[in-house]
Each structure stands twice: as structure tokens, then as C-alpha cells.
Protein backbone atom coordinates (compact mmCIF):
# COMPACT_ATOMS: atom_id res chain seq x y z
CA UNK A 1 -64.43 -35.99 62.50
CA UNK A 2 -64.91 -34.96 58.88
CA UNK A 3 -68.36 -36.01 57.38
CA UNK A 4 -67.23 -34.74 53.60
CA UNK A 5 -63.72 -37.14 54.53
CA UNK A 6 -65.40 -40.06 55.78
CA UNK A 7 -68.54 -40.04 53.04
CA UNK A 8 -65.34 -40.08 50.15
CA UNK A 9 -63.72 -43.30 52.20
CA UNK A 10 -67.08 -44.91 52.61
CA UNK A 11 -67.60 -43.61 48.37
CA UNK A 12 -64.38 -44.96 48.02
CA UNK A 13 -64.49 -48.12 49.16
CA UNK A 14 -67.86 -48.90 47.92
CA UNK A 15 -65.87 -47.98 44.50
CA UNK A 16 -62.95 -50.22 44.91
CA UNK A 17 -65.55 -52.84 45.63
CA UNK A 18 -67.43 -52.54 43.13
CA UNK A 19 -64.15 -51.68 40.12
CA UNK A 20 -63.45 -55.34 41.30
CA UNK A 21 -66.40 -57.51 40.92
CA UNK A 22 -67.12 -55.87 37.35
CA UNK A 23 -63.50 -57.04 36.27
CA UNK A 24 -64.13 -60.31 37.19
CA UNK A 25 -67.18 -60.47 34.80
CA UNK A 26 -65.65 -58.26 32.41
CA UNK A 27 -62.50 -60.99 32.30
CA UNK A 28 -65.17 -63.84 30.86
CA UNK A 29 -66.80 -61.54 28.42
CA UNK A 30 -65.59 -63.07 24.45
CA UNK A 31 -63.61 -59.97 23.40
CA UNK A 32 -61.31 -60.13 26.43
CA UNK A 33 -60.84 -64.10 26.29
CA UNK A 34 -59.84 -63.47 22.56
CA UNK A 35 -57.00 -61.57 23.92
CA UNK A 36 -53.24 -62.90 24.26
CA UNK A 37 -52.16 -64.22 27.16
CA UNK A 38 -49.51 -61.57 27.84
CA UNK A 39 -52.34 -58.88 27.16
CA UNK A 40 -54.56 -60.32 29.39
CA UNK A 41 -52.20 -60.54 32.13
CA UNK A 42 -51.35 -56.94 31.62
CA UNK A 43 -54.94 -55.90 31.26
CA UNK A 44 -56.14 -57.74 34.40
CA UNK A 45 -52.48 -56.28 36.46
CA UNK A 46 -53.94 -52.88 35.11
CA UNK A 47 -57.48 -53.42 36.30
CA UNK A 48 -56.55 -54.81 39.61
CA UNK A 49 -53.77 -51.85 40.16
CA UNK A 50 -56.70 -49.88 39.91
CA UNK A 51 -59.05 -51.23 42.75
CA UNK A 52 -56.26 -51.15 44.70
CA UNK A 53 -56.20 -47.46 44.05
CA UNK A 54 -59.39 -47.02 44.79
CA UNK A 55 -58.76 -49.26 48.28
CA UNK A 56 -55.54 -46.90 49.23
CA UNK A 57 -57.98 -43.84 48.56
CA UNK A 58 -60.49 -45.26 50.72
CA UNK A 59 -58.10 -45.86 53.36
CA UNK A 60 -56.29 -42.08 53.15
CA UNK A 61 -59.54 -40.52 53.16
CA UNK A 62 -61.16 -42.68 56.09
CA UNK A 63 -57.54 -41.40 58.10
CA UNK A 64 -58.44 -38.19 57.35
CA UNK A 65 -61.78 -38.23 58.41
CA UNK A 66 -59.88 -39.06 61.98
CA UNK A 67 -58.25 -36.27 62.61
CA UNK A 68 -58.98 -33.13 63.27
CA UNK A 69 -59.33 -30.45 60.47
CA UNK A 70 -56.95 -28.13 62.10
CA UNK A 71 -54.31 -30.68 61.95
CA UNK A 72 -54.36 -31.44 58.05
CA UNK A 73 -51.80 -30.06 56.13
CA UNK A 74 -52.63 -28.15 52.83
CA UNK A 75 -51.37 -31.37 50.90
CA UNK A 76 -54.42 -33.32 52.54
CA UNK A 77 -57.00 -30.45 51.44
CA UNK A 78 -55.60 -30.22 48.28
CA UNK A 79 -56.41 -34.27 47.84
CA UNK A 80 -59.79 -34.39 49.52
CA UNK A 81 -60.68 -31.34 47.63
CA UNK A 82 -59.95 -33.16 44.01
CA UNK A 83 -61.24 -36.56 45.18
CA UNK A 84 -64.80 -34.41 46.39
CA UNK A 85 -64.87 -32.36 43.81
């Protein structure tokens, strides 16, 4: 099991977690209620696509942190290298 893998899904998900709860106050602050509908929607799509990001990052990296280093291909190191960095 990789520590430096399973610390970035744990990171991660504490992330995606956290990116979520501050959209939902960030929705009922005045600027954002002053926005058009269609913005908002778009705005909100945008901010949830990103905790789900965060949530599909969490989950690669906690796979990862599975297996055994030997076994990842240079593809995986090149990710959990950028997301450790």
C-alpha cells in the first residue's frame, strides 16, 4: 500500500467535501442571487462538475494506493506525481 497514494485520496476527498459545502453557502451570498437564472445554473453545473472532480480523484488515487507500486503503469506515476506535487 502507498502512504503518499492513500494521504492524496484521503486529501482528496476531504477536498471534494469541503469544494461542496462552500458552494452551497457561496450560492446564497447577494452577488450570486443577482445572477440570471441561466448563469446560475451554469455556475452551480460548473461548481458541482468540480467536486465531482475532486470525488473521481479521490477515488483513482485511493485505487492506487491498493495496488502494488510495481504494478502501476507510468500513466499512474505521472498523475500521482502532479496531484502530490
Amino acid at each position: 500500500m502507498s502512504t503518499a497514494a492513500f494521504a492524496a485520496s484521503v486529501t482528496h476527498a476531504l477536498v471534494a467535501v469541503g469544494h461542496t459545502v462552500h458552494g452551497v453557502n457561496t450560492f446564497s451570498l447577494p452577488p450570486f442571487r443577482s445572477l440570471t437564472a441561466l448563469l446560475a445554473c451554469y455556475a452551480k453545473a460548473g461548481w458541482y462538475q468540480g467536486s465531482a472532480f475532486f470525488t473521481i480523484l479521490a477515488l483513482y488515487t485511493y485505487q492506487l494506493s491498493k495496488k502494488p507500486a510495481a504494478s502501476w503503469t507510468q500513466i499512474d506515476r505521472a498523475i500521482l506525481g502532479m496531484l502530490v506535487a
